[in-house]
N, C-alpha and C. Protein backbone atom coordinates (compact mmCIF):
# COMPACT_ATOMS: atom_id res chain seq x y z
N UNK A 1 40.73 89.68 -78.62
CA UNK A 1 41.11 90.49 -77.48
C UNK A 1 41.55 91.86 -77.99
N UNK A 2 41.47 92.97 -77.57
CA UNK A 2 41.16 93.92 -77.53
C UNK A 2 42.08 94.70 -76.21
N UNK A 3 43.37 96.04 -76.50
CA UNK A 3 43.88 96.61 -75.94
C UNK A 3 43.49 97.56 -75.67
N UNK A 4 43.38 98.10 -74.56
CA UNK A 4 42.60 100.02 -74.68
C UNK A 4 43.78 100.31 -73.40
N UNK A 5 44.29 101.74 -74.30
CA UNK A 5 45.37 102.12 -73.62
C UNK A 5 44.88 103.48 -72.57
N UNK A 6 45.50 103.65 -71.68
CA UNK A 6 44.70 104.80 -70.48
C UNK A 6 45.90 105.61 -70.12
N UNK A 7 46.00 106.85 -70.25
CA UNK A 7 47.39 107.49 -69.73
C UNK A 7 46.58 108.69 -68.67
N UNK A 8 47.05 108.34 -67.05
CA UNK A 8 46.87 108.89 -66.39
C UNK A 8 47.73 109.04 -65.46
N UNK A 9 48.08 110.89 -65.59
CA UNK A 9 49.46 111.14 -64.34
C UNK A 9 50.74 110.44 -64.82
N UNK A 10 50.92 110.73 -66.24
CA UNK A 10 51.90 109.86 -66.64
C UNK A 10 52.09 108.16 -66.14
N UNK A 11 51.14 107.71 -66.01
CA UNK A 11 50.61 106.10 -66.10
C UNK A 11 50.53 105.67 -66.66
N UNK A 12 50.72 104.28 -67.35
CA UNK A 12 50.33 103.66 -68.44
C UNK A 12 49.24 102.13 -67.99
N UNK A 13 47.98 102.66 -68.45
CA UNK A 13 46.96 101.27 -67.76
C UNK A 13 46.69 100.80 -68.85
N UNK A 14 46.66 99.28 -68.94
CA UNK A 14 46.43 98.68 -69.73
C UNK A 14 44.34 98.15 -69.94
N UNK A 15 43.88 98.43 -70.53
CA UNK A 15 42.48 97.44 -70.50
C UNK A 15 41.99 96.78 -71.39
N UNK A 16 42.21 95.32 -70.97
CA UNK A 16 41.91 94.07 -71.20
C UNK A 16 40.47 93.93 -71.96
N UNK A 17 39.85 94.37 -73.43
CA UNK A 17 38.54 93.82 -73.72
C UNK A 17 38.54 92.84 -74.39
N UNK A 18 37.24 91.88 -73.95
CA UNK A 18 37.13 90.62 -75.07
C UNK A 18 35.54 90.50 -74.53
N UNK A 19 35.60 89.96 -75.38
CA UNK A 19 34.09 89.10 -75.45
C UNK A 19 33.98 87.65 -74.72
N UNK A 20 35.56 86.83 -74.89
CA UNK A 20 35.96 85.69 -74.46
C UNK A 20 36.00 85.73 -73.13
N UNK A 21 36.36 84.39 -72.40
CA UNK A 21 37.11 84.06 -71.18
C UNK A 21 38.49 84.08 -71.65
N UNK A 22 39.04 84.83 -70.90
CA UNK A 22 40.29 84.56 -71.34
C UNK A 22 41.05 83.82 -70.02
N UNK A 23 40.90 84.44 -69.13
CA UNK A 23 41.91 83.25 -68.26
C UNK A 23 40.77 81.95 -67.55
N UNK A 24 41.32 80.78 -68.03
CA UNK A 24 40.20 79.16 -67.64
C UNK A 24 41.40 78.84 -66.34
N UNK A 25 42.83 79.46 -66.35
CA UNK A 25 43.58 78.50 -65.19
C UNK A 25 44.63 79.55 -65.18
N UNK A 26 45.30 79.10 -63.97
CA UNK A 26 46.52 79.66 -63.76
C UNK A 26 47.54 80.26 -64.55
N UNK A 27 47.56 79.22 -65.81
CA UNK A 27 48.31 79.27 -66.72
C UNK A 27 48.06 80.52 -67.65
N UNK A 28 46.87 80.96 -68.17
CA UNK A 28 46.22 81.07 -68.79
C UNK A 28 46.56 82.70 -67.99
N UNK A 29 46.29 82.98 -66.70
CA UNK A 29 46.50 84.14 -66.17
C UNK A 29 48.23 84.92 -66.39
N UNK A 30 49.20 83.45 -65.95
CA UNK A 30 50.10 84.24 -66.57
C UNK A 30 51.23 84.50 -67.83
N UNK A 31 50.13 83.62 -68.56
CA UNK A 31 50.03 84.14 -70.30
C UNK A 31 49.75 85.38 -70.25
N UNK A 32 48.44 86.15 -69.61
CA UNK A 32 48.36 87.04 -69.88
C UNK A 32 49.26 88.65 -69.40
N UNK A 33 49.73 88.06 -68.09
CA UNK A 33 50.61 89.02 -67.47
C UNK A 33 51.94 88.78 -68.47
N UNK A 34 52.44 88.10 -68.77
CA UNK A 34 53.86 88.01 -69.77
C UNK A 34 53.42 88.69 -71.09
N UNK A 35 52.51 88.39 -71.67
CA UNK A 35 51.68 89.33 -73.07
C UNK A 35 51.65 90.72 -72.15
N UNK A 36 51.12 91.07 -71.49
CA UNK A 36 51.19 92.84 -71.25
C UNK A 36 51.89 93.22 -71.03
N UNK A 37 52.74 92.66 -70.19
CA UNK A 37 54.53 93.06 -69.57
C UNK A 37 55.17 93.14 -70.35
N UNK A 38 55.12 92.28 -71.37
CA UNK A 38 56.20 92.34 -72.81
C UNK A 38 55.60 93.84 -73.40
N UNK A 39 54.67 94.51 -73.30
CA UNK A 39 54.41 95.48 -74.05
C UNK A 39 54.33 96.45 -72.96
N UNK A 40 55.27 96.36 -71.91
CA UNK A 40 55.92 97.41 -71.21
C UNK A 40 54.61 97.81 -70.05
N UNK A 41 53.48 96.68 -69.76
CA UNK A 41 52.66 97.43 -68.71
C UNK A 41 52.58 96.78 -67.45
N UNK A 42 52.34 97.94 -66.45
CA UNK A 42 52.60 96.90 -65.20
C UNK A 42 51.24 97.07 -64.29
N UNK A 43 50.08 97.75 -64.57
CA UNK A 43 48.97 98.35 -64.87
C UNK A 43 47.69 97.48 -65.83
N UNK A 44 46.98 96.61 -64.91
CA UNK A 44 46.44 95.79 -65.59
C UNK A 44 44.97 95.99 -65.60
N UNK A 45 43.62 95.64 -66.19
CA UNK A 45 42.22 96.19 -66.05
C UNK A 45 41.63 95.01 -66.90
N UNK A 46 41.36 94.45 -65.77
CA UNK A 46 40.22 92.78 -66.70
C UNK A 46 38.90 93.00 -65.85
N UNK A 47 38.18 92.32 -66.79
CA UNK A 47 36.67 92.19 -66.38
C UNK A 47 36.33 90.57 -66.68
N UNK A 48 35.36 90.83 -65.32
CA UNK A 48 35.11 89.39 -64.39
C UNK A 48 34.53 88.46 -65.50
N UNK A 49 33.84 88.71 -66.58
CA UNK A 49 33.36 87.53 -67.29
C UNK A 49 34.56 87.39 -68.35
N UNK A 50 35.71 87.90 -68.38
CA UNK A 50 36.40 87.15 -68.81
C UNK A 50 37.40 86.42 -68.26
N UNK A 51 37.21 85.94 -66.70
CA UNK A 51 37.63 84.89 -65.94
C UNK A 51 36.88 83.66 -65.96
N UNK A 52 37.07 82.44 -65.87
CA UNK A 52 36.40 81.49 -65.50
C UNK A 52 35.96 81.73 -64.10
N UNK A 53 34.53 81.10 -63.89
CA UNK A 53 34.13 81.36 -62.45
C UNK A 53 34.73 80.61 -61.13
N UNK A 54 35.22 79.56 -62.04
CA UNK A 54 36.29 78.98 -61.12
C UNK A 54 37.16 79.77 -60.16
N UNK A 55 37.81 80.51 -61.00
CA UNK A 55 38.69 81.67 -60.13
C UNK A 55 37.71 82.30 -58.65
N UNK A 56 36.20 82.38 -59.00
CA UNK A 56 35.54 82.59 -57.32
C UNK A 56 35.75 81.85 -56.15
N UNK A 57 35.92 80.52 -56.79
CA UNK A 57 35.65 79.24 -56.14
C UNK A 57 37.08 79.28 -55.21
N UNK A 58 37.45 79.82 -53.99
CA UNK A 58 38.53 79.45 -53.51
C UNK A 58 39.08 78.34 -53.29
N UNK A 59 37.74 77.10 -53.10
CA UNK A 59 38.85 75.91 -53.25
C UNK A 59 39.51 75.31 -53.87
N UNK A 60 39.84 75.83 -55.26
CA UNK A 60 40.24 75.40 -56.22
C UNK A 60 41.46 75.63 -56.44
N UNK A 61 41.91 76.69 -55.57
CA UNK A 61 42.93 77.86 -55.65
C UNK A 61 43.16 78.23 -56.82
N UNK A 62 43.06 78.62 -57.66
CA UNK A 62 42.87 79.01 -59.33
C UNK A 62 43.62 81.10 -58.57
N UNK A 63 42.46 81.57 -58.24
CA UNK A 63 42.73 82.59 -58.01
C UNK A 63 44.20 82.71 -57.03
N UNK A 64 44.27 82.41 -56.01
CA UNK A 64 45.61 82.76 -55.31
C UNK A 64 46.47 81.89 -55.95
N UNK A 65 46.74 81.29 -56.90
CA UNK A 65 47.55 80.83 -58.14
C UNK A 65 47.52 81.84 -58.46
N UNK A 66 47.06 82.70 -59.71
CA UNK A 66 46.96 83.60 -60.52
C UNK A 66 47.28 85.07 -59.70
N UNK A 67 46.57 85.28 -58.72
CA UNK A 67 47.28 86.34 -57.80
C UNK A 67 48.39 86.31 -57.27
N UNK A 68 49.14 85.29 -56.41
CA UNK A 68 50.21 85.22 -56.35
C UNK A 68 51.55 85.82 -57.55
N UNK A 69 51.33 84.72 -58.65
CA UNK A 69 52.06 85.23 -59.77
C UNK A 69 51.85 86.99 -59.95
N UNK A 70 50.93 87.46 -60.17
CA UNK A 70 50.63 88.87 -60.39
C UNK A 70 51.32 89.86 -58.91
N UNK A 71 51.32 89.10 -58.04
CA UNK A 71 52.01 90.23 -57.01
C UNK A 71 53.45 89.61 -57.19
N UNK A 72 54.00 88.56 -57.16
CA UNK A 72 55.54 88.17 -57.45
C UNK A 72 56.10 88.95 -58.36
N UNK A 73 55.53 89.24 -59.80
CA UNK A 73 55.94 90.41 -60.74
C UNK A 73 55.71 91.82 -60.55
N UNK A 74 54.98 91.98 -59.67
CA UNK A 74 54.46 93.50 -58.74
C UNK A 74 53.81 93.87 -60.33
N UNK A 75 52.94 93.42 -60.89
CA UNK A 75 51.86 93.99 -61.43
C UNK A 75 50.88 93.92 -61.15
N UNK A 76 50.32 95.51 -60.84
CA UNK A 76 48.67 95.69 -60.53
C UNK A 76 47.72 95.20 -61.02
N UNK A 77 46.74 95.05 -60.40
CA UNK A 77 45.42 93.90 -61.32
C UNK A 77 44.01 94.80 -60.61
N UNK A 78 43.47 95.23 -61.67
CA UNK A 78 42.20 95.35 -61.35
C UNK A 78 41.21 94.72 -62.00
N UNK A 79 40.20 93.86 -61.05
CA UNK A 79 38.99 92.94 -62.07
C UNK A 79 37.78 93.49 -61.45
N UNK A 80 37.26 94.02 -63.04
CA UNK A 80 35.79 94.83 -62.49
C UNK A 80 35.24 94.09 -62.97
N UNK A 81 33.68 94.06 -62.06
CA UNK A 81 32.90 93.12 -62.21
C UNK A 81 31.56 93.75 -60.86
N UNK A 82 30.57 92.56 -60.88
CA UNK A 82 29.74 92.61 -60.02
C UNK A 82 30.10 91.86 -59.25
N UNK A 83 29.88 92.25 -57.74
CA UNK A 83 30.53 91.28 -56.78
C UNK A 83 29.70 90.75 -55.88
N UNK A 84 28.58 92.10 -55.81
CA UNK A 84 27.49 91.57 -54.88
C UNK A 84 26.54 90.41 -54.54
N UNK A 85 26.84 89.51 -56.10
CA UNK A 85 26.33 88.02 -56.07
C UNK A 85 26.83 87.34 -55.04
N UNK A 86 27.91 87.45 -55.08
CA UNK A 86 28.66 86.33 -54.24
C UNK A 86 28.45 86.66 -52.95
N UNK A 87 27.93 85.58 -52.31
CA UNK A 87 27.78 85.51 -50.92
C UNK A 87 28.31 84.43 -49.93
N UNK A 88 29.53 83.40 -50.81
CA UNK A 88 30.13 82.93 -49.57
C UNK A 88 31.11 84.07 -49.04
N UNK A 89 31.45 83.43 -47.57
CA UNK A 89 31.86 84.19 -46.91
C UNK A 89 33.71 84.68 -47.29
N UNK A 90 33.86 83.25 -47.91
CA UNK A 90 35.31 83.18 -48.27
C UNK A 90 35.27 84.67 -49.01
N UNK A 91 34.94 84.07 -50.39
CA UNK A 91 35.13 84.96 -51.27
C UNK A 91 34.95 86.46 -51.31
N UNK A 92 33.85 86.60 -50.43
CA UNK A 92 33.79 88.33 -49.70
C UNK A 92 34.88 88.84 -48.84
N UNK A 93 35.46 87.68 -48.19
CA UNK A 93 36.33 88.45 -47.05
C UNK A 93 37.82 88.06 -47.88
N UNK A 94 37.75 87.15 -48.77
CA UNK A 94 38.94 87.53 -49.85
C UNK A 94 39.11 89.15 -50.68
N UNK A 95 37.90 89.11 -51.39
CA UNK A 95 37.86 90.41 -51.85
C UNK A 95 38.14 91.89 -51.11
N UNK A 96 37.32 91.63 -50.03
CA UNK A 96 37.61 92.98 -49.04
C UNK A 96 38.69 92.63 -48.59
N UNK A 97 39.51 91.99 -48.10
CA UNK A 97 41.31 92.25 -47.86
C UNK A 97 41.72 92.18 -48.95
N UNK A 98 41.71 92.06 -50.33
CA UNK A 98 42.39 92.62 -51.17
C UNK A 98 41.98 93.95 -51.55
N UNK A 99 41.54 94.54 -51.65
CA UNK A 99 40.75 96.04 -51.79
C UNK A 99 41.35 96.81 -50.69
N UNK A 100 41.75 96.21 -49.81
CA UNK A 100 42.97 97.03 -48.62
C UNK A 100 44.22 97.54 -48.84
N UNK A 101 44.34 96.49 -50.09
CA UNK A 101 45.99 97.01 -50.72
C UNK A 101 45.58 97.28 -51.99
N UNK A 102 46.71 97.81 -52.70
CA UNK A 102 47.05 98.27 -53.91
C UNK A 102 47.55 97.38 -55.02
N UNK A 103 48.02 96.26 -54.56
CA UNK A 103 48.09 95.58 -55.56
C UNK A 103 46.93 94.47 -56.33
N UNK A 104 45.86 93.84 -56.01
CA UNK A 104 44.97 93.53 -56.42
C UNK A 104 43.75 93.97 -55.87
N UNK A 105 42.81 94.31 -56.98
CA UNK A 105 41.39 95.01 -56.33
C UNK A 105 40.15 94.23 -57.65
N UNK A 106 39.19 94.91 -56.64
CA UNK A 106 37.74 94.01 -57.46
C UNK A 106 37.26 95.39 -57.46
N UNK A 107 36.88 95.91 -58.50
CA UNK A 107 36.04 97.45 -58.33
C UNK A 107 34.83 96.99 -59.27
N UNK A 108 33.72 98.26 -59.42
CA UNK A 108 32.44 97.79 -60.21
C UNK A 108 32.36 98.68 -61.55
N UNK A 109 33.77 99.34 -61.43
CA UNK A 109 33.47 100.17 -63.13
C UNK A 109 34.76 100.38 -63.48
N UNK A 110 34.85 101.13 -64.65
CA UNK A 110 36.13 101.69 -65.17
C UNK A 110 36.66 102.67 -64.51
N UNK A 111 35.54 103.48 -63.80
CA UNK A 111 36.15 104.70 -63.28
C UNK A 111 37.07 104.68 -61.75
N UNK A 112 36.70 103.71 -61.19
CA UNK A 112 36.61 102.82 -60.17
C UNK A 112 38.48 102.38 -60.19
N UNK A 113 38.14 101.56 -61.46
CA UNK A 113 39.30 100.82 -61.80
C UNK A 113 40.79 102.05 -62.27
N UNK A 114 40.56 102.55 -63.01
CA UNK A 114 41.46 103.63 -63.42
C UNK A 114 42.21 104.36 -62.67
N UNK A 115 41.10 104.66 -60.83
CA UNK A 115 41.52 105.92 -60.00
C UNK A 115 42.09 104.71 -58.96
N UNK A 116 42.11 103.74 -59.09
CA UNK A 116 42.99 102.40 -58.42
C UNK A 116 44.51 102.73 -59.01
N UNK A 117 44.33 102.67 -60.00
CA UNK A 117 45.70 101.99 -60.87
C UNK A 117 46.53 103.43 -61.17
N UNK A 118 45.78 104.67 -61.20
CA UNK A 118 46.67 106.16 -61.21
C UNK A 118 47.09 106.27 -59.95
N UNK A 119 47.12 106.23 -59.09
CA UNK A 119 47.90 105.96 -58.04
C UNK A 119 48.84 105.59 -57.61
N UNK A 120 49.63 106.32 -57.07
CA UNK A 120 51.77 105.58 -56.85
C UNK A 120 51.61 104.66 -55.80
C-alpha cells in the first residue's frame, strides 16, 4: 500500500494506492480509517478495485457497515471507480444519494475526487 499525499487550500487528502484489495469486510474498512486518522487525515481517496465487490452487493451490508463507521468519525471518503456497470437499482440510487452529500462520494477520477475533498 502506497500513500500519496495532496495539499489543497490548505487540505490534507490522503490517496490510498495498492494493487491489493484492501478492504474484504467491515473490519478491514475500519483498519483502514484508524491507519489514516492516526496519521492525522480526515480526507480519504480509495479506488474501487481495492474494495471487495461485496461492498456493491447491498445485501450484505458490508458497505453501510463501512460507511456508517466513516461518517461516525466524520471522515470523508471518496471511492473512484467505474460505476456505470452497475445496474441494480439499489446500488445506483445508493450511490446518487450519497454524491448529494459531502461526506461519502463515488467519482470516476482523481480530479473528480480531489475537487470533492478541497472543499469545506
Amino acid at each position: 500500500m502506497k500513500i500519496e499525499t495532496h495539499h489543497i487550500n490548505g487540505i490534507k487528502i490522503v490517496e490510498v494506492i495498492s494493487e491489493n484489495v484492501l478492504i474484504q469486510n467491515s473490519q478491514d474498512g475500519l483498519q483502514l480509517l484508524v491507519d489514516i486518522g492516526y496519521q492525522g487525515f480526515d480526507r480519504i481517496i480509495i479506488y474501487e478495485k481495492n474494495i471487495t465487490p461485496d461492498f456493491f452487493d447491498l445485501k450484505n451490508k458490508i458497505a453501510g457497515d463501512i460507511l456508517q463507521k466513516y461518517s461516525n468519525y466524520r471522515v470523508r471518503l471518496v471511492i473512484i471507480g467505474e460505476y456505470s456497470k452497475f445496474t441494480n437499482k439499489s446500488i445506483r440510487d445508493f450511490i446518487y444519494e450519497s454524491n448529494k452529500f459531502q461526506q461519502i462520494n463515488f467519482v470516476s477520477s482523481l480530479d473528480e475526487a480531489l475537487a470533492k475533498l478541497s472543499k469545506n
